[in-house]
C-alpha atoms as a PDB file:
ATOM      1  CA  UNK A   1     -73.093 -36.009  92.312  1.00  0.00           C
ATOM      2  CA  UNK A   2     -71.073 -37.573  89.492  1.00  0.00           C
ATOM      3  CA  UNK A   3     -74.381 -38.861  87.408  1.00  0.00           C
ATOM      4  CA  UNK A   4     -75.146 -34.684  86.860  1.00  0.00           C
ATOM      5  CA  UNK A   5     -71.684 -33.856  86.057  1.00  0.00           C
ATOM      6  CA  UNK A   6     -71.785 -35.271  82.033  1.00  0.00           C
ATOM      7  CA  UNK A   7     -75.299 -33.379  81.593  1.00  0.00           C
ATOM      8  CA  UNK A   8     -75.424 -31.046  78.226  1.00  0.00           C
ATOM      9  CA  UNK A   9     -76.221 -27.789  79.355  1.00  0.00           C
ATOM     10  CA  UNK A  10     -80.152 -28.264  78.633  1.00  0.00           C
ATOM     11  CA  UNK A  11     -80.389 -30.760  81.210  1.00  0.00           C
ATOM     12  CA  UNK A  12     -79.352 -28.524  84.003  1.00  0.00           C
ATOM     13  CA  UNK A  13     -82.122 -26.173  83.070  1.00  0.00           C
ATOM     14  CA  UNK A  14     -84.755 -29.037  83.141  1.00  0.00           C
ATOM     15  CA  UNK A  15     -83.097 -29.765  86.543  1.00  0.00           C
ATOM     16  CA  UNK A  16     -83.367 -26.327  87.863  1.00  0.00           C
ATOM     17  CA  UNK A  17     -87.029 -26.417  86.734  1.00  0.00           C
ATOM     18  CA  UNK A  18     -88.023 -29.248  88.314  1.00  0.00           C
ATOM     19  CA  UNK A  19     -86.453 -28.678  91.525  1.00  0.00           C
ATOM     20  CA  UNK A  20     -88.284 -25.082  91.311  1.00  0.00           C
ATOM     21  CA  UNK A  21     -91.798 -26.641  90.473  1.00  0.00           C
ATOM     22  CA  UNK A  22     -91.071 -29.149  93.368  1.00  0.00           C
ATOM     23  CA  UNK A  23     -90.978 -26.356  95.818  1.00  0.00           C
ATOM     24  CA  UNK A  24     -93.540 -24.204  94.515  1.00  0.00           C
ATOM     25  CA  UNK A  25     -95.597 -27.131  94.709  1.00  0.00           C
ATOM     26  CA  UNK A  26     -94.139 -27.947  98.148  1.00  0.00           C
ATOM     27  CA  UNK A  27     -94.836 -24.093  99.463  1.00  0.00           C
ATOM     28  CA  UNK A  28     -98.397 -24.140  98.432  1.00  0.00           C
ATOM     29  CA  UNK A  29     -99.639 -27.075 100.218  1.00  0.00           C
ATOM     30  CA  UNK A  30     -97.296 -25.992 103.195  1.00  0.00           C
ATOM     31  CA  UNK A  31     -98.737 -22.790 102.775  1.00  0.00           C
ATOM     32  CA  UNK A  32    -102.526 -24.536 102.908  1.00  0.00           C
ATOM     33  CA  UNK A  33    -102.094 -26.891 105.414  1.00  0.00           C
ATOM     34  CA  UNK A  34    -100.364 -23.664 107.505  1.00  0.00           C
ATOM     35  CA  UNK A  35    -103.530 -21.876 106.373  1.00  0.00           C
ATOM     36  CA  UNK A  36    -105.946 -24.515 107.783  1.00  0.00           C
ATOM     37  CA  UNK A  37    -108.550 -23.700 110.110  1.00  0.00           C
ATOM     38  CA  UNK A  38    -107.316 -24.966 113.775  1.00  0.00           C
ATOM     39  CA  UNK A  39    -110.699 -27.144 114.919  1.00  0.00           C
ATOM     40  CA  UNK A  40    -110.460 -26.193 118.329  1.00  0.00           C
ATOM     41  CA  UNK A  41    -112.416 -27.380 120.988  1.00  0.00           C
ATOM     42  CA  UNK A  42    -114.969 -25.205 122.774  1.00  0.00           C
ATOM     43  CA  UNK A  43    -113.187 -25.557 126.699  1.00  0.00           C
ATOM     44  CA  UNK A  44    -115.791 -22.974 128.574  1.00  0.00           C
ATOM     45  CA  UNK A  45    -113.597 -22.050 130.845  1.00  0.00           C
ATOM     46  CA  UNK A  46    -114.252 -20.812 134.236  1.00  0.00           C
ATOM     47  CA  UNK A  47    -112.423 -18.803 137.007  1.00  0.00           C
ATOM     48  CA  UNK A  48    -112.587 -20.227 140.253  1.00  0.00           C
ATOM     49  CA  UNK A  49    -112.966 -16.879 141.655  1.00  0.00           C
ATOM     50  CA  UNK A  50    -115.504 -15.283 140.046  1.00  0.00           C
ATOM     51  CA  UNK A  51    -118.744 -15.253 142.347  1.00  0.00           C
ATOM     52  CA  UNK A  52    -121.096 -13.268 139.122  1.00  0.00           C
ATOM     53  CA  UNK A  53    -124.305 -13.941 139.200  1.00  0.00           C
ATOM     54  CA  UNK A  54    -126.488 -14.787 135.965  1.00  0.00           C
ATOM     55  CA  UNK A  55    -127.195 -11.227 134.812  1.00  0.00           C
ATOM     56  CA  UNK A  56    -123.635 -10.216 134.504  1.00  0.00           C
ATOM     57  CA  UNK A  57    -122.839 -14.044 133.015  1.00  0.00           C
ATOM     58  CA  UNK A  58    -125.579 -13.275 130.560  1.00  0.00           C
ATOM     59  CA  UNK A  59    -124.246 -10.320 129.213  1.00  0.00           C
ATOM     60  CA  UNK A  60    -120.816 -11.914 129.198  1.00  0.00           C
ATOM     61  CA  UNK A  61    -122.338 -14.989 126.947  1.00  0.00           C
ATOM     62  CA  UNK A  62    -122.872 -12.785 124.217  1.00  0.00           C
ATOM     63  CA  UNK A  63    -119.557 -12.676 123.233  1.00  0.00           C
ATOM     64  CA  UNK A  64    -119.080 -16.366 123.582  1.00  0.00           C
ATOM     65  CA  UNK A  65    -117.739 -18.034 120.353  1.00  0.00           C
ATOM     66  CA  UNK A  66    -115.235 -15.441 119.939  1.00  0.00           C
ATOM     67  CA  UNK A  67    -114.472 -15.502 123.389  1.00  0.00           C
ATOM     68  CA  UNK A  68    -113.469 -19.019 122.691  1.00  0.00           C
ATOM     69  CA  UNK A  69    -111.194 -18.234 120.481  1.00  0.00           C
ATOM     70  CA  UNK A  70    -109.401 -16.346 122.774  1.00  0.00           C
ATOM     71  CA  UNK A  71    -109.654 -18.912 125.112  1.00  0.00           C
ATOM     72  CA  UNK A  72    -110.351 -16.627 127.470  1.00  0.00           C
ATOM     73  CA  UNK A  73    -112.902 -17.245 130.932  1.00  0.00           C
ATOM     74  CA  UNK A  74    -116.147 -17.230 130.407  1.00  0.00           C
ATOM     75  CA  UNK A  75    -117.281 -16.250 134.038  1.00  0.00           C
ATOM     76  CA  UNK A  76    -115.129 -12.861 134.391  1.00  0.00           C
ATOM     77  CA  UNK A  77    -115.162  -9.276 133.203  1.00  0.00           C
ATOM     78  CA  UNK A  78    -111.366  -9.253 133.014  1.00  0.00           C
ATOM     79  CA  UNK A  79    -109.928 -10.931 129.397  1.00  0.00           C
ATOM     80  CA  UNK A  80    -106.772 -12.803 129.377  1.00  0.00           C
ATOM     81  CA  UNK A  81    -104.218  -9.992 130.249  1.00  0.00           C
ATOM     82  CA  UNK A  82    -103.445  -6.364 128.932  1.00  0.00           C
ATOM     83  CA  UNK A  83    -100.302  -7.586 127.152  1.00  0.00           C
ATOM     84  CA  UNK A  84    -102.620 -10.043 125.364  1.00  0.00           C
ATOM     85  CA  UNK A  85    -105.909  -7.748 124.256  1.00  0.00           C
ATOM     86  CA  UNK A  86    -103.019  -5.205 122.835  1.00  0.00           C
ATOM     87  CA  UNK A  87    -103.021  -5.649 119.363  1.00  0.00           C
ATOM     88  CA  UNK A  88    -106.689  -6.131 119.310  1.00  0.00           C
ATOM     89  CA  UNK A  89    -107.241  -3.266 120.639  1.00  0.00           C
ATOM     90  CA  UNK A  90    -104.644  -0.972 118.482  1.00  0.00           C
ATOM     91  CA  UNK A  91    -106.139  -2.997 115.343  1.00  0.00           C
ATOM     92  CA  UNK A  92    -109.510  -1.885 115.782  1.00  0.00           C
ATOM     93  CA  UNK A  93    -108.064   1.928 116.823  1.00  0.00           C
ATOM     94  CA  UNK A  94    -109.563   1.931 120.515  1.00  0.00           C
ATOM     95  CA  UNK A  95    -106.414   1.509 122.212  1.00  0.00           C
ATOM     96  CA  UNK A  96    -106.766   5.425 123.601  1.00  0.00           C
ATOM     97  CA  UNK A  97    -109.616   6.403 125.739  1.00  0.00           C
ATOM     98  CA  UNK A  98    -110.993   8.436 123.101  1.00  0.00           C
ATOM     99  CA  UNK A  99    -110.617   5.660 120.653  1.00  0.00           C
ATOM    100  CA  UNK A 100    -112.780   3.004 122.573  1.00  0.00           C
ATOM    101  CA  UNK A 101    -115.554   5.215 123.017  1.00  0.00           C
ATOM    102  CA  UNK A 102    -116.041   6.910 120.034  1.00  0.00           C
ATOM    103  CA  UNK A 103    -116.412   3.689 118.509  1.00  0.00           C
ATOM    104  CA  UNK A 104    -118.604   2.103 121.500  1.00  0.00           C
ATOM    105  CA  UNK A 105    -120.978   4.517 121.038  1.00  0.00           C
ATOM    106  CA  UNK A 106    -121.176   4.120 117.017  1.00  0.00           C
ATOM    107  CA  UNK A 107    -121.891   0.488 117.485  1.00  0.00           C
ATOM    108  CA  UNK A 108    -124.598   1.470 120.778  1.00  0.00           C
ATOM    109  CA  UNK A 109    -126.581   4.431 117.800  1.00  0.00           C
ATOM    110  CA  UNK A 110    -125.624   2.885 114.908  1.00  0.00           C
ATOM    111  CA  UNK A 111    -123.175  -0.264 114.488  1.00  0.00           C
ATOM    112  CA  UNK A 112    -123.140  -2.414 111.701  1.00  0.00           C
ATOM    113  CA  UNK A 113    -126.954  -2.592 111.757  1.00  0.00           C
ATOM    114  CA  UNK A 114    -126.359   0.802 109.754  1.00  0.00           C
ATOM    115  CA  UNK A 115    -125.399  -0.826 106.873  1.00  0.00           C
ATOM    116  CA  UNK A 116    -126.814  -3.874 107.322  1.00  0.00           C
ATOM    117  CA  UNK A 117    -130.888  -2.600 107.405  1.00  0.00           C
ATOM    118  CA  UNK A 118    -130.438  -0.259 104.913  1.00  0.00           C
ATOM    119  CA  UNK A 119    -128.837  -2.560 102.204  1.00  0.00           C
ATOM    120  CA  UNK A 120    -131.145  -5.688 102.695  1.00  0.00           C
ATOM    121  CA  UNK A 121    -134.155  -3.149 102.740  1.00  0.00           C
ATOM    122  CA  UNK A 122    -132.994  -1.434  99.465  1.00  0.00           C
ATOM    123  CA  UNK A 123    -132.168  -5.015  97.831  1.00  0.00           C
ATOM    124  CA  UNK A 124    -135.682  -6.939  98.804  1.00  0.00           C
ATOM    125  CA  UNK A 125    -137.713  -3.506  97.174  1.00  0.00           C
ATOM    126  CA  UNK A 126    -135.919  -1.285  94.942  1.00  0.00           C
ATOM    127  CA  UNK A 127    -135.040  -2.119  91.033  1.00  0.00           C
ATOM    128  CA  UNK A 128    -131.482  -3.084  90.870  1.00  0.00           C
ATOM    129  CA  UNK A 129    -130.747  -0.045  88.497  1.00  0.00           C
ATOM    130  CA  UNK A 130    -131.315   2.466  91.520  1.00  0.00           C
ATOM    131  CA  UNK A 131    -128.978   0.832  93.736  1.00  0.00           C
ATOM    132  CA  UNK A 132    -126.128   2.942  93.034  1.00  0.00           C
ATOM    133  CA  UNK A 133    -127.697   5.992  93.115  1.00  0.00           C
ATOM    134  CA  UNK A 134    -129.215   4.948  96.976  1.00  0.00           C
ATOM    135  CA  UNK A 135    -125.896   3.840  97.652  1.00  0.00           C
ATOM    136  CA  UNK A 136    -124.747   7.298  97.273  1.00  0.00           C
ATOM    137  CA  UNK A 137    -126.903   9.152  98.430  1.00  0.00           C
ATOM    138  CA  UNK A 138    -126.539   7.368 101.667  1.00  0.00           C
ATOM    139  CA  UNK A 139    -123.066   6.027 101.868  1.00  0.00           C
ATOM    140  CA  UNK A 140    -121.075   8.057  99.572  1.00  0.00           C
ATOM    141  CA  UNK A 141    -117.979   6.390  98.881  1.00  0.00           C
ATOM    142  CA  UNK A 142    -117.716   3.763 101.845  1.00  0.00           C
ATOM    143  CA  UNK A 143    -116.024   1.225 101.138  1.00  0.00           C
ATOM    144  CA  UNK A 144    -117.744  -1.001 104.267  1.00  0.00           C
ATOM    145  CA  UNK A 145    -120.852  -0.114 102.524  1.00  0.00           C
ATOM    146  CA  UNK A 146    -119.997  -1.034  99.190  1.00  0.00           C
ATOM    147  CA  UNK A 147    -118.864  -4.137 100.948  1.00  0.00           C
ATOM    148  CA  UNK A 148    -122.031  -5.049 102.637  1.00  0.00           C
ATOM    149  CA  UNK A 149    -124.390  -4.367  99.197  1.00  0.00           C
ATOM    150  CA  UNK A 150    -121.823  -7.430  97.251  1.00  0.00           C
ATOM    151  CA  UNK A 151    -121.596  -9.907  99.831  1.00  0.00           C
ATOM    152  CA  UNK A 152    -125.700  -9.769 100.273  1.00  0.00           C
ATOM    153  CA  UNK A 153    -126.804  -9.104  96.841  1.00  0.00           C
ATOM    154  CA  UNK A 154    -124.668 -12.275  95.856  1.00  0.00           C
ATOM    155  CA  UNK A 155    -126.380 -14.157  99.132  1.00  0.00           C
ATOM    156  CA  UNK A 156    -122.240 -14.843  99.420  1.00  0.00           C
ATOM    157  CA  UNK A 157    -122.778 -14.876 103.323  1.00  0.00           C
ATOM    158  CA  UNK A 158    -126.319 -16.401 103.619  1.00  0.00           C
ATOM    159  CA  UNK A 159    -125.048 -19.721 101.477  1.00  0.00           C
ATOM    160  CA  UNK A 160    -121.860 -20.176 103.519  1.00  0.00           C
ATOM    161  CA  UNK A 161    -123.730 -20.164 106.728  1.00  0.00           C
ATOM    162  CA  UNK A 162    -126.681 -22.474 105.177  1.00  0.00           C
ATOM    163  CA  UNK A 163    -123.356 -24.804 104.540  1.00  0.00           C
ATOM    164  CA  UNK A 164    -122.818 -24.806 107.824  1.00  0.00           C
ATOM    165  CA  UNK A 165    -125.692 -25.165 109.071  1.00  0.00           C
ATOM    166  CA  UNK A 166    -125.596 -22.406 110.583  1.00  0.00           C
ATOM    167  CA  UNK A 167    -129.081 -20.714 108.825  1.00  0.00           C
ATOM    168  CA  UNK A 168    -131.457 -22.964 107.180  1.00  0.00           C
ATOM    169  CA  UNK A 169    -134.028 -20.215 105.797  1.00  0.00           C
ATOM    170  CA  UNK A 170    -133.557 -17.135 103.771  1.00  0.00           C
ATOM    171  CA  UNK A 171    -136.079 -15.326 105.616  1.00  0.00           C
ATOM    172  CA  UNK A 172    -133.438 -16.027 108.498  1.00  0.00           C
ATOM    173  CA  UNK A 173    -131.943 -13.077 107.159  1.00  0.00           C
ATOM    174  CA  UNK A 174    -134.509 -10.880 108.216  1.00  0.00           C
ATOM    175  CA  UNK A 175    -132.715 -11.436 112.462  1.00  0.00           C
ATOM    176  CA  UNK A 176    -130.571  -8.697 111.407  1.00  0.00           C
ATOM    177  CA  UNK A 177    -127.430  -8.058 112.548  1.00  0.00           C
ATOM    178  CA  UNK A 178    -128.374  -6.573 115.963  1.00  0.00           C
ATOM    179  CA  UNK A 179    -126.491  -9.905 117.962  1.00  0.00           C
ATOM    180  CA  UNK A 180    -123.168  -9.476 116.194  1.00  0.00           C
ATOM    181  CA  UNK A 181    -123.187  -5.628 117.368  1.00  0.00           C
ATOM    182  CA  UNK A 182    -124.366  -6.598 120.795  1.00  0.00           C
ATOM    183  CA  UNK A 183    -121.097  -9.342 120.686  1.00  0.00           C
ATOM    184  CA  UNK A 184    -118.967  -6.582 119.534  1.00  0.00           C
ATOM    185  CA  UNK A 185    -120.020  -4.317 122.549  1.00  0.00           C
ATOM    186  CA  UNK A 186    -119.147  -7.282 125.351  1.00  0.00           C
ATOM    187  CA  UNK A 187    -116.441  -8.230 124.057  1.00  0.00           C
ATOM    188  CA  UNK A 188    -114.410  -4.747 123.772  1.00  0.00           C
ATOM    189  CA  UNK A 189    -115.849  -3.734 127.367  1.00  0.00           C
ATOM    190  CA  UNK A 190    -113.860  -6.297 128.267  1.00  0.00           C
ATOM    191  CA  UNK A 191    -111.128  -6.233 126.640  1.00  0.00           C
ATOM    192  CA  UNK A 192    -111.019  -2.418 127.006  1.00  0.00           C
ATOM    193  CA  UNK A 193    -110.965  -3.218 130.731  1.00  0.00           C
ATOM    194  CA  UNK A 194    -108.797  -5.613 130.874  1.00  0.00           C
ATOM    195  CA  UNK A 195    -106.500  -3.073 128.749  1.00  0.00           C
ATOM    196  CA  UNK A 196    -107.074   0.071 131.577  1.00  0.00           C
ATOM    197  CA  UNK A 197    -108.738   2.162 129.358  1.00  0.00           C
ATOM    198  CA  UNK A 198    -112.402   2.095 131.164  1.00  0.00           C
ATOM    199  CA  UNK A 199    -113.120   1.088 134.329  1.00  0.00           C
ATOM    200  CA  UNK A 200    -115.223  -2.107 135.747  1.00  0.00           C
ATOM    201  CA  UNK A 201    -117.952   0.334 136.476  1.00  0.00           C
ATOM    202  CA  UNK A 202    -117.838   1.491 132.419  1.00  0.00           C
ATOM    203  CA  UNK A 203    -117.460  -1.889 131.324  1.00  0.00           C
ATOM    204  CA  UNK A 204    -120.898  -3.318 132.746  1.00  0.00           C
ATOM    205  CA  UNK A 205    -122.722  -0.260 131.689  1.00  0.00           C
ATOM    206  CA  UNK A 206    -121.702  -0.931 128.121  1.00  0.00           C
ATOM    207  CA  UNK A 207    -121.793  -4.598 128.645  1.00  0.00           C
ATOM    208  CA  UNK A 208    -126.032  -3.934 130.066  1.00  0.00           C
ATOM    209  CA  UNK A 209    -126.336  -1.992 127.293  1.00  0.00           C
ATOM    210  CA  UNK A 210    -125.720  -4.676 124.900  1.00  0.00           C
ATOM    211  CA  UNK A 211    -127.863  -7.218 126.528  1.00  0.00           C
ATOM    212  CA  UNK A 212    -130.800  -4.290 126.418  1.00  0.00           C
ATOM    213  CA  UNK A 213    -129.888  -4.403 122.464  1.00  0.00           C
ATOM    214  CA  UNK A 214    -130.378  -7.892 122.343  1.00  0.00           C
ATOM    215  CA  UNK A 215    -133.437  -8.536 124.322  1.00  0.00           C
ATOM    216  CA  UNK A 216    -134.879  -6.138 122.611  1.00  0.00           C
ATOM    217  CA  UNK A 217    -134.707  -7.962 118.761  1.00  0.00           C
ATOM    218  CA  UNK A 218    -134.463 -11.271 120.214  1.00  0.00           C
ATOM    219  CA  UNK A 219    -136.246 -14.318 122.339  1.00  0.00           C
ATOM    220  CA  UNK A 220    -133.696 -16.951 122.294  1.00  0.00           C
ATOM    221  CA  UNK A 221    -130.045 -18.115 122.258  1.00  0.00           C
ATOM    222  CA  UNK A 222    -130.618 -19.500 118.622  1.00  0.00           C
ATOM    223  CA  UNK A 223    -131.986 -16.311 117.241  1.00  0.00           C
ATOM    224  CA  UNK A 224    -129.381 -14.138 118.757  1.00  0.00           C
ATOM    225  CA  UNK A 225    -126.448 -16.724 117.938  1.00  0.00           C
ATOM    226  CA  UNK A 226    -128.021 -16.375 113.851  1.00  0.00           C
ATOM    227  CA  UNK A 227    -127.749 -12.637 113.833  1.00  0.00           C
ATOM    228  CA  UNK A 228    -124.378 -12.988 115.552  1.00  0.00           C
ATOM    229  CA  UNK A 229    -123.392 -15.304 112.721  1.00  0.00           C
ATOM    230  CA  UNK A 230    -124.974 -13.134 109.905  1.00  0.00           C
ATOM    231  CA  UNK A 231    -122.906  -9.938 111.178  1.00  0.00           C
ATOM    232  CA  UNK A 232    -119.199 -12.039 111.689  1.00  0.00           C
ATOM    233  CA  UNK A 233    -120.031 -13.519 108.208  1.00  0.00           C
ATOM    234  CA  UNK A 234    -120.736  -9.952 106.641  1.00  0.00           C
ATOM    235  CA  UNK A 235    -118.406  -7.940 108.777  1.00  0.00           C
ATOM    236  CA  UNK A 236    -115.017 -10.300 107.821  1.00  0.00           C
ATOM    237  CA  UNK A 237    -112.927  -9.575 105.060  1.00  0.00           C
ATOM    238  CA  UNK A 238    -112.333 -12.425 102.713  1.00  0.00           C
ATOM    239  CA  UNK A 239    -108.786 -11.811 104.389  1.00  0.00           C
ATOM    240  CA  UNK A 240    -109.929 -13.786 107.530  1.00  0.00           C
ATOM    241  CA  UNK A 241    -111.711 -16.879 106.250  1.00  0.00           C
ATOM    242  CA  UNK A 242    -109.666 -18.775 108.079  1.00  0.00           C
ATOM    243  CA  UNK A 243    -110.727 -17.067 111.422  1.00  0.00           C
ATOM    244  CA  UNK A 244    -114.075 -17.033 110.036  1.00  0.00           C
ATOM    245  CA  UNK A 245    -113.992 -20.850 109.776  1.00  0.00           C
ATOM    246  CA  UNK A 246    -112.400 -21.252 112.963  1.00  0.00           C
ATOM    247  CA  UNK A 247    -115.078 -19.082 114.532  1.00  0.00           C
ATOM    248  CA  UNK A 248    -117.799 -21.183 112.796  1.00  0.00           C
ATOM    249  CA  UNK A 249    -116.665 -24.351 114.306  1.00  0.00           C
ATOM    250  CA  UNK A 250    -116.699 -23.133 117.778  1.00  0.00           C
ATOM    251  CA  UNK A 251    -119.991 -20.936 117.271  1.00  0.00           C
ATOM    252  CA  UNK A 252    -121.237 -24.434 116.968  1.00  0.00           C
ATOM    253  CA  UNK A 253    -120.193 -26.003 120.195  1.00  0.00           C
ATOM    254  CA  UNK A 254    -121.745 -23.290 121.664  1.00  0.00           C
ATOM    255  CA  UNK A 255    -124.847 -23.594 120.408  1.00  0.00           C
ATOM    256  CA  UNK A 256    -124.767 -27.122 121.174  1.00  0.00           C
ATOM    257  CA  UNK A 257    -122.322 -28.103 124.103  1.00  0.00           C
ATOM    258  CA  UNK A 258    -124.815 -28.417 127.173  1.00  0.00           C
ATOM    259  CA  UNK A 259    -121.894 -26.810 129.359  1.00  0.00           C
ATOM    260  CA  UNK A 260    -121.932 -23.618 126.753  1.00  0.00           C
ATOM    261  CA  UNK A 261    -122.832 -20.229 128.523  1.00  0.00           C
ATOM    262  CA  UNK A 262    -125.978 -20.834 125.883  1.00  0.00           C
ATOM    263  CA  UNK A 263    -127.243 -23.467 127.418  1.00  0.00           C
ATOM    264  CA  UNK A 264    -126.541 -23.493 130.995  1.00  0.00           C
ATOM    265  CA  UNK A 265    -127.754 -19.249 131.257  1.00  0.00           C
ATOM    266  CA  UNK A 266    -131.932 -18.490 130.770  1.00  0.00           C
ATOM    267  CA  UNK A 267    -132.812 -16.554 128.054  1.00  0.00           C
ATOM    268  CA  UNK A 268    -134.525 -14.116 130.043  1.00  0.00           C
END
């Protein structure tokens, strides 16, 4: 200590400074590195009790990267535990009875395919200059919407998943985003569920419902794991990129891990 005690007064603020800039500089890489997406590895994992057969696996598999996530079974209605699918649930503001299914039956009319097929439509054929006025006239002052009609008119969304190799081909973008709303639907059946708000009965009606959705825009794994992809991409706030990225890693073992629901269940 004695080599700062004969410092003029000037040096102690260039001390203090330095020390500060040191851990500034030491918070934000702690801060990144804290920050980094966790590359986990896609586990698949199965109940030893579950005796489904493959239509109620299929319907299950839709939800299967963010299912990962979770790491919760891939071979059972029930997800993780109550205590766990809690704050999911009161996040998206289905944690009531009346919560879950006014939104369940938004995303079965409507979902995100609402904004989704209107924007891209209005973008590919209308002058730029009338996009506002569209905007509201149909949306009003929605901030999802408004949302939606930046990330695709700045193809924000379509280069990050060409990055990834996720989509090769703009006119990839023309899937939709019919698999992310049928993901949505499994996956809150079961959480919902597993939280006692709807019973098993419910949960597969929703869950059949979803799998109607996406047989109906889609004929394979890869084109409904592409529309999946488009609608996470879209749907996140910049807020979650690093969920986004973790959920891009794993959406990839699952399209091509030979043990992933994707591979090892038909597309009927």
């Amino acid at each position: 200590m004695q080599m700062f005690e004969n410092l003029p007064w000037y040096g102690y603020v260039i001390l203090a400074v330095a020390i500060a800039s040191y851990a500034i500089r030491y918070f934000k890489i702690g801060k990144k590195e804290y920050e980094a997406p966790d590359k986990t590895k896609a586990k698949f994992r199965k109940s030893p009790n579950s005796n489904l057969n493959q239509e109620p696996l299929f319907g299950l598999a839709l939800y299967t990267p963010i299912a990962e996530w979770w790491k919760a079974d891939t071979n059972t209605l029930s997800f993780l535990t109550a205590k766990d699918v809690k704050p999911y649930l009161e996040g998206w503001g289905i944690d009531t009875v009346e919560g879950y299914w006014d939104l369940t039956e938004y995303f079965m009319k409507d979902g995100r395919r609402w904004y989704f097929d209107f924007i891209q439509r209005m973008i590919e054929k209308e002058p730029q200059e009338k996009w506002g006025e569209l905007m509201d006239q149909k949306f009003g002052n929605n901030e999802r919407a408004h949302r939606y009609l930046k990330t695709l008119s700045s193809g924000e969304a379509l280069n990050a998943l060409k990055q990834k190799g996720i989509i090769t081909f703009d006119s990839e973008l023309q899937l939709g985003v019919a698999g992310y709303d049928a993901a949505i639907l499994a996956g809150q059946a079961r959480k919902a569920f597993t939280g006692n708000l709807i019973s098993e009965e419910e949960a597969w009606k929703v869950i059949y419902f979803a799998k109607e959705l996406a047989l109906q825009h889609f004929s394979s794994w890869e084109e409904f794991g592409k529309s999946f992809a488009l609608g996470f991409a879209i749907d996140m706030k910049s807020d979650y990129n690093t969920y986004k990225e973790e959920v891009y890693y794993l959406y990839q073992q699952v399209l091509e891990n030979p043990d992933s629901p994707w591979n090892t269940i038909k597309w009927p």
